[in-house]
PDB file of N, CA and C in Angstrom:
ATOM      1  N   UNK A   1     -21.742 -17.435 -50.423  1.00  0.00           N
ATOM      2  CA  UNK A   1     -20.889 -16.355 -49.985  1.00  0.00           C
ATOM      3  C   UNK A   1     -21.267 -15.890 -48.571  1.00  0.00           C
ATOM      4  N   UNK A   2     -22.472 -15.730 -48.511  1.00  0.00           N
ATOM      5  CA  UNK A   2     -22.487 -14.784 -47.004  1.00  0.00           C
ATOM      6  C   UNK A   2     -22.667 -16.533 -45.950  1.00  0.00           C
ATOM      7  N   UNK A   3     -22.436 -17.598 -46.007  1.00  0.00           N
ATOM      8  CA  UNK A   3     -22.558 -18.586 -45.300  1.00  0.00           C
ATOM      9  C   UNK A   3     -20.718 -18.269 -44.762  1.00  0.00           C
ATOM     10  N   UNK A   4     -19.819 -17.993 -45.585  1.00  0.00           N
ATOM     11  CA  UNK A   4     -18.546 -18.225 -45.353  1.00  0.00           C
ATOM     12  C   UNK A   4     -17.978 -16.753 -44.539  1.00  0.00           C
ATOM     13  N   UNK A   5     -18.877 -15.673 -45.288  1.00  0.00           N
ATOM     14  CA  UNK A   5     -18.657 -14.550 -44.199  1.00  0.00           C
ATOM     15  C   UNK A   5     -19.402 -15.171 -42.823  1.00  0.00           C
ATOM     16  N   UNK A   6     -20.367 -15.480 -42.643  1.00  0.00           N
ATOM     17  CA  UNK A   6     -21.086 -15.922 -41.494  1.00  0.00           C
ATOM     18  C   UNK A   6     -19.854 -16.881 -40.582  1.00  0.00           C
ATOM     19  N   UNK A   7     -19.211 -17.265 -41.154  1.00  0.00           N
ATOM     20  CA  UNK A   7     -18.310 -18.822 -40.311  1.00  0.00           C
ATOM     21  C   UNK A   7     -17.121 -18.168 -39.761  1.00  0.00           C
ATOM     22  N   UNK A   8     -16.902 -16.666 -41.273  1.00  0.00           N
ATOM     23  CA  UNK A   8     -15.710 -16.007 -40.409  1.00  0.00           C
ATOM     24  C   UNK A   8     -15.486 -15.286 -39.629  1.00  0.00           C
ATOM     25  N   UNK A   9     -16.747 -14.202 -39.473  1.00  0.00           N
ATOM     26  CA  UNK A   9     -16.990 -13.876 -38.797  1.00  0.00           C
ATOM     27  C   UNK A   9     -17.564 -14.493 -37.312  1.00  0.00           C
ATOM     28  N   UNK A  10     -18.063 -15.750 -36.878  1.00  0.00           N
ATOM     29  CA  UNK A  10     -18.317 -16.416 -35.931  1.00  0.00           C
ATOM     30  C   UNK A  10     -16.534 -17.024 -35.972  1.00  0.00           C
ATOM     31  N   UNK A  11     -15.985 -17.362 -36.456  1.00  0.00           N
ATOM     32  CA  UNK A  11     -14.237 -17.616 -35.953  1.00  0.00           C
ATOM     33  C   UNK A  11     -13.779 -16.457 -35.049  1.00  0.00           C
ATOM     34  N   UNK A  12     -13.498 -15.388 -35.865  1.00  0.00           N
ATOM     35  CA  UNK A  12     -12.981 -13.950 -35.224  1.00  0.00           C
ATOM     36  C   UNK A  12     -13.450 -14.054 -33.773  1.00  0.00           C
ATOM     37  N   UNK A  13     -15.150 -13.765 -33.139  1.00  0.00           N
ATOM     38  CA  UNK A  13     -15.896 -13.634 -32.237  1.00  0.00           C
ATOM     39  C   UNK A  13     -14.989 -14.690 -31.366  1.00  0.00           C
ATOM     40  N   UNK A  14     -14.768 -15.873 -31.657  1.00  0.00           N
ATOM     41  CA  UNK A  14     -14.502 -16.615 -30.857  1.00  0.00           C
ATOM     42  C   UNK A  14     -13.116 -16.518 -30.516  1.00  0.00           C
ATOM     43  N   UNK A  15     -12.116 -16.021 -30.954  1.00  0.00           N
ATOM     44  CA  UNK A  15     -10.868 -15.941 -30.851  1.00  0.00           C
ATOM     45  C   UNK A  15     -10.589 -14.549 -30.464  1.00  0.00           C
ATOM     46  N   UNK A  16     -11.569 -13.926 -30.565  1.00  0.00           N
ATOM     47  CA  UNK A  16     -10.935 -12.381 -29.797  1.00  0.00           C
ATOM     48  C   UNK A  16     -12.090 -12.168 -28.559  1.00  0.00           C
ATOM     49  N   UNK A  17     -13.170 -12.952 -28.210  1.00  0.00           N
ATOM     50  CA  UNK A  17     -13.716 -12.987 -27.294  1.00  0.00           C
ATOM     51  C   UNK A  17     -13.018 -13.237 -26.072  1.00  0.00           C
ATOM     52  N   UNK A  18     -12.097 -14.706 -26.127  1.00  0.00           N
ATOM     53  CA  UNK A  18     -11.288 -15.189 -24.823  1.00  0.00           C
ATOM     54  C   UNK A  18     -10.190 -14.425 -24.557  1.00  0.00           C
ATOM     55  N   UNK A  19      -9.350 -14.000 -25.741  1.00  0.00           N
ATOM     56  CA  UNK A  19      -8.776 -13.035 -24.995  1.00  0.00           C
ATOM     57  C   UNK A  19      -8.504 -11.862 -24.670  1.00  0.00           C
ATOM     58  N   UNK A  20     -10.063 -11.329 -24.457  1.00  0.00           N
ATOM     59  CA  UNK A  20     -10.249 -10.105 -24.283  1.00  0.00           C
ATOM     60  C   UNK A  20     -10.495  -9.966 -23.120  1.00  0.00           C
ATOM     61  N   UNK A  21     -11.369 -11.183 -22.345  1.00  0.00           N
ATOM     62  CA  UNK A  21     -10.817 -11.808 -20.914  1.00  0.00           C
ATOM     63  C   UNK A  21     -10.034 -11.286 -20.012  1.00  0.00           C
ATOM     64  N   UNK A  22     -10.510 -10.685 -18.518  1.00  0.00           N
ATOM     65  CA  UNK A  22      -8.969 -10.895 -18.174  1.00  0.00           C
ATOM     66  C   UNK A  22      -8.634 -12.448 -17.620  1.00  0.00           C
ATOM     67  N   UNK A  23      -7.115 -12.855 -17.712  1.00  0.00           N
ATOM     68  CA  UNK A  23      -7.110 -14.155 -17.370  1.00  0.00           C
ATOM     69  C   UNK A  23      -7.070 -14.719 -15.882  1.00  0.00           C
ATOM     70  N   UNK A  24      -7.300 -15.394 -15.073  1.00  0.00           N
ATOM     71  CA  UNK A  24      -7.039 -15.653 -13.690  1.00  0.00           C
ATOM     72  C   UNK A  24      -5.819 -15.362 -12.903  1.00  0.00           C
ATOM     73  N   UNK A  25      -5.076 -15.534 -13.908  1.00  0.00           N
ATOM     74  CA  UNK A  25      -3.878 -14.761 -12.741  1.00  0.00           C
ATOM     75  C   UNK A  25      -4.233 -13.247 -12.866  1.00  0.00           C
ATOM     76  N   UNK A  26      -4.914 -12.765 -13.591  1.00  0.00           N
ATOM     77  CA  UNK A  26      -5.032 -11.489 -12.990  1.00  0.00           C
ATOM     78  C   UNK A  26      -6.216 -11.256 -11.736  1.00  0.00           C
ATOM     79  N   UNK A  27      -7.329 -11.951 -12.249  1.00  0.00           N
ATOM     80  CA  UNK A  27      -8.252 -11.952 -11.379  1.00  0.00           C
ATOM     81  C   UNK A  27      -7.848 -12.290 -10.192  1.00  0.00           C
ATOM     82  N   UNK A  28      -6.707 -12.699  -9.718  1.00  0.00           N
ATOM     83  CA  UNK A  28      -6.219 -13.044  -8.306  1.00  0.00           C
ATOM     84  C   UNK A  28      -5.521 -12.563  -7.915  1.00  0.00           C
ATOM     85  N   UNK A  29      -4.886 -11.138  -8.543  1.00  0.00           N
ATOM     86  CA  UNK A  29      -3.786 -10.381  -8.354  1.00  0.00           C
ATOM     87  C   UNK A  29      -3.685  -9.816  -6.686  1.00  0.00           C
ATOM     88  N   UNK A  30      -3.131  -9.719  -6.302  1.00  0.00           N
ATOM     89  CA  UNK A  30      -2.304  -9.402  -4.891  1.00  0.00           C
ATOM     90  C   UNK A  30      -2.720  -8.058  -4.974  1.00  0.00           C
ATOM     91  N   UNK A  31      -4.012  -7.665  -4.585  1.00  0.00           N
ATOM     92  CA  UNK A  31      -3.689  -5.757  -4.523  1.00  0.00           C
ATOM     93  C   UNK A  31      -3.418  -5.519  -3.371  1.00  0.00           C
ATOM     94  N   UNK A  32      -3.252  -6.128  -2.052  1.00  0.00           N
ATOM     95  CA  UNK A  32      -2.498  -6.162  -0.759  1.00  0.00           C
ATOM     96  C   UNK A  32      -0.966  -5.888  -0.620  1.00  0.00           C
ATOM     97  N   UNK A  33      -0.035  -6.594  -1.421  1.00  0.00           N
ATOM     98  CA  UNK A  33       1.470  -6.796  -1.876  1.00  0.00           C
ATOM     99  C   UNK A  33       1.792  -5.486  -1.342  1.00  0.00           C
ATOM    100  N   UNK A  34       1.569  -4.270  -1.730  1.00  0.00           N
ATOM    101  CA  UNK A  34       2.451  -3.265  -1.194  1.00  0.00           C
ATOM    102  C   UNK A  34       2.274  -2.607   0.329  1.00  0.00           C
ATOM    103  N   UNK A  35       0.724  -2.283   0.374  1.00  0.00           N
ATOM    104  CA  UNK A  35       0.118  -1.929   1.765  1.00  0.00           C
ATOM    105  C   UNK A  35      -0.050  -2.757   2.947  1.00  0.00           C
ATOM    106  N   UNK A  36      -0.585  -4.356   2.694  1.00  0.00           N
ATOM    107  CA  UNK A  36       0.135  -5.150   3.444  1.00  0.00           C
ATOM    108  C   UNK A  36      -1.530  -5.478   3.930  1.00  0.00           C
ATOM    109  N   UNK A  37      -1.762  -6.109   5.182  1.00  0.00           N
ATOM    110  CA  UNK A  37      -3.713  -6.200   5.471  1.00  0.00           C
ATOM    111  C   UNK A  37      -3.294  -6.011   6.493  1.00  0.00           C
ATOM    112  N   UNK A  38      -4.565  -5.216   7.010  1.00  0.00           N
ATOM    113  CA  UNK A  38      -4.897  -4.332   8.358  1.00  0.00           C
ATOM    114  C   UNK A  38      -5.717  -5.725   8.815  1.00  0.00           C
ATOM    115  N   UNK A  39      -4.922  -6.081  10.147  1.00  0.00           N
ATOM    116  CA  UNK A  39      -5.893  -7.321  10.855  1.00  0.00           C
ATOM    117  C   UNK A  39      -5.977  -6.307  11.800  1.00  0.00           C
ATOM    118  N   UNK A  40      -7.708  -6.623  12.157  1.00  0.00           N
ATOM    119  CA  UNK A  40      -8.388  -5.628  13.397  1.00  0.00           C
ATOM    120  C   UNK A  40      -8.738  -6.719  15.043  1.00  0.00           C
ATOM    121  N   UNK A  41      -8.063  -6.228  16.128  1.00  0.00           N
ATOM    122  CA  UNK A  41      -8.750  -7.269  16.929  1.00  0.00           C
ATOM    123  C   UNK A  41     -10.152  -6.651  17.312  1.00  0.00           C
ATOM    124  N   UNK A  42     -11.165  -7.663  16.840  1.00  0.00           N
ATOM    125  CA  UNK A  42     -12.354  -7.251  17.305  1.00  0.00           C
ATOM    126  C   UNK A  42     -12.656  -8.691  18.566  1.00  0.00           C
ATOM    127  N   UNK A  43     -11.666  -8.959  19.433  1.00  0.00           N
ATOM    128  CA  UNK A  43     -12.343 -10.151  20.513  1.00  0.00           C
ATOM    129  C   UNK A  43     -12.664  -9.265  21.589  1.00  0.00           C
ATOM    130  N   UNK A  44     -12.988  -9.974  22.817  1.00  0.00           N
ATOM    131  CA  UNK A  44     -13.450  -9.503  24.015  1.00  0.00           C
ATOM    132  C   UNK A  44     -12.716  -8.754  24.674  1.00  0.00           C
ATOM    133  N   UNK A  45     -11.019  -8.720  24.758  1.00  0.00           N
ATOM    134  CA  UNK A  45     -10.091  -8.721  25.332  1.00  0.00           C
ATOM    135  C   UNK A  45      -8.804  -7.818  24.474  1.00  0.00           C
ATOM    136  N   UNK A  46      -8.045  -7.671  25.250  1.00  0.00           N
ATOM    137  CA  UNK A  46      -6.833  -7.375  24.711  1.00  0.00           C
ATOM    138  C   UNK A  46      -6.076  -8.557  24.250  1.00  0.00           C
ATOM    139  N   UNK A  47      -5.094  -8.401  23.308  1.00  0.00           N
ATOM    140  CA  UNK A  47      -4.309  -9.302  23.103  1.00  0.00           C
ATOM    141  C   UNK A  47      -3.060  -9.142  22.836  1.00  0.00           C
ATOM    142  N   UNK A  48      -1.808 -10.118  23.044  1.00  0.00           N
ATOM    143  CA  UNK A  48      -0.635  -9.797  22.812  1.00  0.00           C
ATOM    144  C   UNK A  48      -0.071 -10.720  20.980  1.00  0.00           C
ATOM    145  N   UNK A  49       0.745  -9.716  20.552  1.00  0.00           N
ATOM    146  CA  UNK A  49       1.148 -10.638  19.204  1.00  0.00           C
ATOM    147  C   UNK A  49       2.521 -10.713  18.960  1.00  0.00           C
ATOM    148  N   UNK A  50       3.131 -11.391  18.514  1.00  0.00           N
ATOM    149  CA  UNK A  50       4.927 -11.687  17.928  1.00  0.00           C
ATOM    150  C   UNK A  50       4.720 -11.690  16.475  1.00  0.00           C
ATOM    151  N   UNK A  51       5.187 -11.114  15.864  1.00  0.00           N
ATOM    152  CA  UNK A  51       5.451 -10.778  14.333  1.00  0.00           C
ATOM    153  C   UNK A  51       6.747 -11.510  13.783  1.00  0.00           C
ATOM    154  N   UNK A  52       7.070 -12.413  12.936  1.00  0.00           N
ATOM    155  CA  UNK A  52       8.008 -13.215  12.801  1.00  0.00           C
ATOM    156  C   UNK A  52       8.820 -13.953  13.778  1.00  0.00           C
ATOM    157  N   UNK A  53       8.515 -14.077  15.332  1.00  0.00           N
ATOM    158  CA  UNK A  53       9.071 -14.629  15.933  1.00  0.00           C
ATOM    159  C   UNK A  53       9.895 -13.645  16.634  1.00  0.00           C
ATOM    160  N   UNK A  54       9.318 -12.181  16.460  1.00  0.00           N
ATOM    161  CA  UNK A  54      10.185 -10.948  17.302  1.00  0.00           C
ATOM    162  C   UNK A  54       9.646 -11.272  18.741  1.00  0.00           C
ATOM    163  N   UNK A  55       9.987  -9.510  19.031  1.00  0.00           N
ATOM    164  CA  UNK A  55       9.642  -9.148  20.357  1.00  0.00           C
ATOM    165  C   UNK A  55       7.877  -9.079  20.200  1.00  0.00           C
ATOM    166  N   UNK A  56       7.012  -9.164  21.943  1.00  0.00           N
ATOM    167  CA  UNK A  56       6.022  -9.461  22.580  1.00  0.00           C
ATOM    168  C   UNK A  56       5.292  -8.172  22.230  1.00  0.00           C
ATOM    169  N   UNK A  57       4.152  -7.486  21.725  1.00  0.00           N
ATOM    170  CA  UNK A  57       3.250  -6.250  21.337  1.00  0.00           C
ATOM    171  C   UNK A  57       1.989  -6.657  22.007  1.00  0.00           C
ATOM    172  N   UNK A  58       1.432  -4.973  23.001  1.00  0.00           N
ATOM    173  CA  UNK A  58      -0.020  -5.539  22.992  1.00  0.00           C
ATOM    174  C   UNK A  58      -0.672  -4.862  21.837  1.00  0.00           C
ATOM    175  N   UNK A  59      -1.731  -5.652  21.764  1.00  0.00           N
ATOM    176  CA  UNK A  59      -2.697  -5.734  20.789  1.00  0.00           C
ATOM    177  C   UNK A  59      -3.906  -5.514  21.573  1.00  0.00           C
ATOM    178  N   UNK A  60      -4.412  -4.214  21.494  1.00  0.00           N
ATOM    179  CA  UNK A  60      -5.625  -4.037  22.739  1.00  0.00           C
ATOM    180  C   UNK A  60      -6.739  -3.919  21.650  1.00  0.00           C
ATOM    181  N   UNK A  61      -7.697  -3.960  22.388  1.00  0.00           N
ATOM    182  CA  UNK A  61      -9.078  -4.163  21.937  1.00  0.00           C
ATOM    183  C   UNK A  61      -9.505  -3.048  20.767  1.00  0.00           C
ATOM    184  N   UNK A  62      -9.892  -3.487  19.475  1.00  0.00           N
ATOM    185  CA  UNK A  62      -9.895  -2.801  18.501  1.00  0.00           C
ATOM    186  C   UNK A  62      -8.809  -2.279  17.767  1.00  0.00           C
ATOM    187  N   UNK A  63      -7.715  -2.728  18.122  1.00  0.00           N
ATOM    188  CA  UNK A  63      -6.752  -1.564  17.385  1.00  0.00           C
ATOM    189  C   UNK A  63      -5.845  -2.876  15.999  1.00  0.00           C
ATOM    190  N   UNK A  64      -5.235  -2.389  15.562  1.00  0.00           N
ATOM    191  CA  UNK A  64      -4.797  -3.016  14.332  1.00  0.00           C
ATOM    192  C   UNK A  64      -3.374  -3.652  14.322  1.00  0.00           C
ATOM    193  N   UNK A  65      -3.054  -4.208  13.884  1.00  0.00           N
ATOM    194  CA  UNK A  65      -1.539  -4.356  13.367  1.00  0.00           C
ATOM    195  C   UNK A  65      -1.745  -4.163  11.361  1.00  0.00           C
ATOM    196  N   UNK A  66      -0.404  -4.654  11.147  1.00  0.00           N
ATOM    197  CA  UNK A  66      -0.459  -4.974   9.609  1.00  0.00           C
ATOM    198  C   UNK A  66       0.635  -5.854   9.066  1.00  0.00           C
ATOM    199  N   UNK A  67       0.338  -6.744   8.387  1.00  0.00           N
ATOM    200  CA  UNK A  67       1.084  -8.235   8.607  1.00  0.00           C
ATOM    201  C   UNK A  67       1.593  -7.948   6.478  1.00  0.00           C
ATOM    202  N   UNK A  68       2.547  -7.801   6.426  1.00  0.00           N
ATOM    203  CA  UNK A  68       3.132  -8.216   4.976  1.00  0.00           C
ATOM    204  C   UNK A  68       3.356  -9.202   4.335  1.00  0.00           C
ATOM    205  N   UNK A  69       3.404  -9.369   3.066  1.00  0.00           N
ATOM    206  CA  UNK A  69       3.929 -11.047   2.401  1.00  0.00           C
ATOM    207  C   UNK A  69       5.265 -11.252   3.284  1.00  0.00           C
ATOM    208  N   UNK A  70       5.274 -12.489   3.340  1.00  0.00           N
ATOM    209  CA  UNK A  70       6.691 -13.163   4.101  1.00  0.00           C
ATOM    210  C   UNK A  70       6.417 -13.236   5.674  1.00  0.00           C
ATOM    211  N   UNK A  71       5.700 -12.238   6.010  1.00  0.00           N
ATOM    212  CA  UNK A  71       5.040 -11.993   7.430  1.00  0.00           C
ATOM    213  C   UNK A  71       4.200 -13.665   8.051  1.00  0.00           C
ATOM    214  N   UNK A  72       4.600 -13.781   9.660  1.00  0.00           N
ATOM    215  CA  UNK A  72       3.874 -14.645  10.261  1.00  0.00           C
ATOM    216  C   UNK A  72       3.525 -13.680  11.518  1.00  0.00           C
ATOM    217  N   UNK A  73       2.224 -14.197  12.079  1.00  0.00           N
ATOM    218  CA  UNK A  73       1.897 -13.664  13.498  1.00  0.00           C
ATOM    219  C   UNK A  73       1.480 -14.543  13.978  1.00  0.00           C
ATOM    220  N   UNK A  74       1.781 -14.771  15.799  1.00  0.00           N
ATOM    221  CA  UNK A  74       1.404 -15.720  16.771  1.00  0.00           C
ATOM    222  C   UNK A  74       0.236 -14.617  17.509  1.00  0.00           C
ATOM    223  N   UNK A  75      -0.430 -14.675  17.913  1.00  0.00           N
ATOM    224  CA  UNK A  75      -1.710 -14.224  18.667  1.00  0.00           C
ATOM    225  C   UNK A  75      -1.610 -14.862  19.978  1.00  0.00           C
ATOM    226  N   UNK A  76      -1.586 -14.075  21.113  1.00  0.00           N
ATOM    227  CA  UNK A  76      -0.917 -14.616  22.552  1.00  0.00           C
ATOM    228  C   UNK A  76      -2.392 -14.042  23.642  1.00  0.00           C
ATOM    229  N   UNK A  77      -2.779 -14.965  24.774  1.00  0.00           N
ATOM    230  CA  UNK A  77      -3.812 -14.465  25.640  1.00  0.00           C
ATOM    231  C   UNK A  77      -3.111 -13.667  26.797  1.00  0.00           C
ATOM    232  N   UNK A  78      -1.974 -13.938  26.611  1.00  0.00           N
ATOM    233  CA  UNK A  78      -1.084 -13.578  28.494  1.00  0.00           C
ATOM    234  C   UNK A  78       0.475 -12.621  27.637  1.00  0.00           C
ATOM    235  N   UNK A  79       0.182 -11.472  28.355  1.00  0.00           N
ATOM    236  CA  UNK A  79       1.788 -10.757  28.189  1.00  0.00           C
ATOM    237  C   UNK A  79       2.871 -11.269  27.711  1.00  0.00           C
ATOM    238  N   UNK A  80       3.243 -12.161  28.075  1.00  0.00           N
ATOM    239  CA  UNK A  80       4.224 -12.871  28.063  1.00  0.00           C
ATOM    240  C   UNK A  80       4.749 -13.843  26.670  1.00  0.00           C
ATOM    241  N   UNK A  81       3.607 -13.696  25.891  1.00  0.00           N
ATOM    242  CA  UNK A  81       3.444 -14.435  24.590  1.00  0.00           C
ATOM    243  C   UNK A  81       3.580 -15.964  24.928  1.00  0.00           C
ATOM    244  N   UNK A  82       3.291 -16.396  26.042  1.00  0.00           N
ATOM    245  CA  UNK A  82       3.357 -17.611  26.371  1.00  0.00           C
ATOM    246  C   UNK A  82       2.068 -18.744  25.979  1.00  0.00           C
ATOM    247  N   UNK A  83       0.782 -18.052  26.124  1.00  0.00           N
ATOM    248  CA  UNK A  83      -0.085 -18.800  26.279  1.00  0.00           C
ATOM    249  C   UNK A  83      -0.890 -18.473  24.629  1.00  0.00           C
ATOM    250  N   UNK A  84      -0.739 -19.238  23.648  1.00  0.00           N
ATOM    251  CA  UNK A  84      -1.576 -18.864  22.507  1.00  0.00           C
ATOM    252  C   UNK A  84      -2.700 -18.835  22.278  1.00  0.00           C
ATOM    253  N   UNK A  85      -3.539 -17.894  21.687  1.00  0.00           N
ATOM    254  CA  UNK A  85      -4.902 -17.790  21.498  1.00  0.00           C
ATOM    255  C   UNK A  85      -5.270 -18.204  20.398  1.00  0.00           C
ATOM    256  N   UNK A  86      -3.916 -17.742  18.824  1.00  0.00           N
ATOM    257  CA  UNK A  86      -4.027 -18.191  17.886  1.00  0.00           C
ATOM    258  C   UNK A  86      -2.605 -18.783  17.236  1.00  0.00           C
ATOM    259  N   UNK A  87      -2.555 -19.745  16.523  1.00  0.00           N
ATOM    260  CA  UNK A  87      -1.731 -19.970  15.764  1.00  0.00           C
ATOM    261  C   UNK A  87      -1.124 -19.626  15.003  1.00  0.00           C
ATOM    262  N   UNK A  88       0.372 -19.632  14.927  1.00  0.00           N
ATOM    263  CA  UNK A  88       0.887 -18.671  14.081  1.00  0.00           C
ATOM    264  C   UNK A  88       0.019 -19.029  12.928  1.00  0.00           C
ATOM    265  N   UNK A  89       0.199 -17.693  11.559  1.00  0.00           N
ATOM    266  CA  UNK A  89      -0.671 -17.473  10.710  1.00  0.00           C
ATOM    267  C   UNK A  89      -0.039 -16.729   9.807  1.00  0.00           C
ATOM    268  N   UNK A  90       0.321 -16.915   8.515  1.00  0.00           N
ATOM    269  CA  UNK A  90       0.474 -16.147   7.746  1.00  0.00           C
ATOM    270  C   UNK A  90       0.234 -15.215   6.873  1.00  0.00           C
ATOM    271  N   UNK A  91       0.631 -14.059   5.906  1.00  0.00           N
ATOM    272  CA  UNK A  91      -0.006 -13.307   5.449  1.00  0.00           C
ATOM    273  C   UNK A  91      -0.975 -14.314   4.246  1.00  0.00           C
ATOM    274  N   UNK A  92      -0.408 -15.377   3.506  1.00  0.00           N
ATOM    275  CA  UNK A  92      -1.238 -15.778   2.468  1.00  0.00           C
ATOM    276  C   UNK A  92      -2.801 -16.051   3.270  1.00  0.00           C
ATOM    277  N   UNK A  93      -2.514 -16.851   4.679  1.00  0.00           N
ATOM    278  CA  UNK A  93      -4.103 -16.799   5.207  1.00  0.00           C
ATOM    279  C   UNK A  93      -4.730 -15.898   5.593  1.00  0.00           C
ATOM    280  N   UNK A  94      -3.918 -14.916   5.928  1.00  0.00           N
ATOM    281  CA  UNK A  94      -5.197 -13.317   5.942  1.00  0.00           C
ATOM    282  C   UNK A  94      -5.859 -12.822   4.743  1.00  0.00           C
ATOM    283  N   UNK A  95      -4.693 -12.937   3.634  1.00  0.00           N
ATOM    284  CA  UNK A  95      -5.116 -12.778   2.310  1.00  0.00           C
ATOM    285  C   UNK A  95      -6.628 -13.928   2.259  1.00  0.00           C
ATOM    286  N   UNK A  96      -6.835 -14.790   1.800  1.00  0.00           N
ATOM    287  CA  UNK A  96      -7.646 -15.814   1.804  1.00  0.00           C
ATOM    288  C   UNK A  96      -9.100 -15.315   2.220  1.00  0.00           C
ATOM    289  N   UNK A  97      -9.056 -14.498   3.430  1.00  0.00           N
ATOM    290  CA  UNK A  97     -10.342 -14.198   3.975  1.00  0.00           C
ATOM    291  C   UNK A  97     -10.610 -13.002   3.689  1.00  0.00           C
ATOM    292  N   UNK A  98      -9.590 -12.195   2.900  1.00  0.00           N
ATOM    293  CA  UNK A  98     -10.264 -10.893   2.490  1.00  0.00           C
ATOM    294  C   UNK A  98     -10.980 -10.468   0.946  1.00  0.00           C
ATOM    295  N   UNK A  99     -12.385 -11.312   1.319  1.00  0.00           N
ATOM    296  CA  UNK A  99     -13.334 -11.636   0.071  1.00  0.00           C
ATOM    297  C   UNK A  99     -13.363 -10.225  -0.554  1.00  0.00           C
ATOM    298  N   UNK A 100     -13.672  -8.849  -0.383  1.00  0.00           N
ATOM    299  CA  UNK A 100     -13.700  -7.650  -0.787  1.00  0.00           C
ATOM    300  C   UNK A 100     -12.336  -7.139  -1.541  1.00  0.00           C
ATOM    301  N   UNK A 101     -11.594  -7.921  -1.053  1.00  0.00           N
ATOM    302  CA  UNK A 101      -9.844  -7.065  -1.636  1.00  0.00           C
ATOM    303  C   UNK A 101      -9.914  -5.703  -1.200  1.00  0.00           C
ATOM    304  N   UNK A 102      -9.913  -5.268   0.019  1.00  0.00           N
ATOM    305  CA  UNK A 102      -9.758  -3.528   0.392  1.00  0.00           C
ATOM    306  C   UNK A 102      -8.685  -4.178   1.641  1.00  0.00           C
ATOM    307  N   UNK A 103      -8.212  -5.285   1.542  1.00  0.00           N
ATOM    308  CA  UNK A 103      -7.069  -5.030   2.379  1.00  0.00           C
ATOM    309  C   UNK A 103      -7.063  -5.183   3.961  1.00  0.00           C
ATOM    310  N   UNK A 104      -8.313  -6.034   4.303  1.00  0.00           N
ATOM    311  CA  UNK A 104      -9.104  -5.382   5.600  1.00  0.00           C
ATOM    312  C   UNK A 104      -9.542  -6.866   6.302  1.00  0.00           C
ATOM    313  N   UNK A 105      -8.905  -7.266   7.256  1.00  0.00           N
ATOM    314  CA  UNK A 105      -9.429  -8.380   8.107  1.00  0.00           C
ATOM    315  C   UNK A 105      -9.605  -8.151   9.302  1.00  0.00           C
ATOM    316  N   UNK A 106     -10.439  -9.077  10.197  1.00  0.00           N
ATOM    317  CA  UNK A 106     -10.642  -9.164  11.582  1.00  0.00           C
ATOM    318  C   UNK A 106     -10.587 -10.657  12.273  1.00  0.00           C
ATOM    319  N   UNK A 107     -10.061 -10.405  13.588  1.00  0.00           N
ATOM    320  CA  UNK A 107     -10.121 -11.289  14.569  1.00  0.00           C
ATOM    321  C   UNK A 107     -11.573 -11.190  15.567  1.00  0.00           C
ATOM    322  N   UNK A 108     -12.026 -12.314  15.656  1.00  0.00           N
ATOM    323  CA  UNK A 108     -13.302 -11.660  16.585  1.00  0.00           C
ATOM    324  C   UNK A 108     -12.670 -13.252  17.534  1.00  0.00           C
ATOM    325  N   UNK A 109     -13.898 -13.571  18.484  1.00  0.00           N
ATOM    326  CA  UNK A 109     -13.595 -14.356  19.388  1.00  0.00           C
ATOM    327  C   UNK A 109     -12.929 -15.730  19.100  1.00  0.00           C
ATOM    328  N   UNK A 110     -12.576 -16.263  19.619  1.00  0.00           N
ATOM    329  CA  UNK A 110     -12.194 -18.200  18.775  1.00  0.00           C
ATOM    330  C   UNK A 110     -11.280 -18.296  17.994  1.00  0.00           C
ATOM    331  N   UNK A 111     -10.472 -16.886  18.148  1.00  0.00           N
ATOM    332  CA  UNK A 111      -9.349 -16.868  17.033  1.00  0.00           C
ATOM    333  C   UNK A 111     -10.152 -17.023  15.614  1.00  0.00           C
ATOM    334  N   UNK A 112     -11.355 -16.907  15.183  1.00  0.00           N
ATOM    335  CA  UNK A 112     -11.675 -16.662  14.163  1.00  0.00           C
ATOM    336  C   UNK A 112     -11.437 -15.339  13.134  1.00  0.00           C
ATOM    337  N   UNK A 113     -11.412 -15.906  12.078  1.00  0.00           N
ATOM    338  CA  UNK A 113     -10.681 -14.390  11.031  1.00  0.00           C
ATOM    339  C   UNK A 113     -12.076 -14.353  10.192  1.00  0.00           C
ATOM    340  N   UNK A 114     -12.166 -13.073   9.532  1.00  0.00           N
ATOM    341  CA  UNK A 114     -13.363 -12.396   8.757  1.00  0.00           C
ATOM    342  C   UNK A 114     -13.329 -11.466   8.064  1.00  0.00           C
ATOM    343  N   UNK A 115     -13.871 -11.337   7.216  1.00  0.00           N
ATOM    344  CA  UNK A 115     -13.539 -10.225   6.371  1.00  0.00           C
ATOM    345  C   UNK A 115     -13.507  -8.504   7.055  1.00  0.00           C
ATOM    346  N   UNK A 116     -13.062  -7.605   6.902  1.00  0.00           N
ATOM    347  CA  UNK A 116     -13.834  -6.642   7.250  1.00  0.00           C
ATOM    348  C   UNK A 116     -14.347  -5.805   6.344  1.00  0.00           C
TER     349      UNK A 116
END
């Protein structure tokens, strides 16, 4: 008797253990989706940016934009958005580098991105 309580009780454990879980799509949930990520320029310089292929913005030293799902940004060295510093870039790749999930990235020199 208590061998078969023992087996059923080790069944239960195992079947209400996993999904008590949360599952990976949650663990990857988008908490960005509504607020959007604060990219910070932290390079040497000012910079200019195009947001979907709009009009030319400077982007001066330290200050932010905020890029939404569906969102692309080109990163420009010269006024004119002529000369690129970075490649356009989308929100899923800002997402990507924001290991903390608070929503929070940076540009530092090399067109490199980082958490903030």
């Amino acid at each position: 008797m208590r061998r078969i309580v023992s087996s059923f009780i080790l069944a239960l454990v195992l079947a209400v253990v996993p999904a008590a879980r949360p599952s990976a799509a949650d663990a990857q949930e988008d908490r960005c989706r509504e607020s959007g990520i604060v990219v910070k320029n932290l390079t040497t310089l000012d910079r200019w940016y195009r947001k979907n292929g709009g009009d030319c913005f400077k982007w001066k030293r330290n200050k932010i934009f905020v890029i939404k799902p569906g969102d692309t940004v080109e990163i420009f060295s010269d006024l004119t958005c002529e000369t690129a510093y970075c490649k356009e870039i989308d929100y899923e790749k800002y997402l990507s580098y924001d290991a903390d999930a608070d929503c929070r990235v940076k540009i530092i020199p090399g067109c490199t991105i980082s958490d903030m």
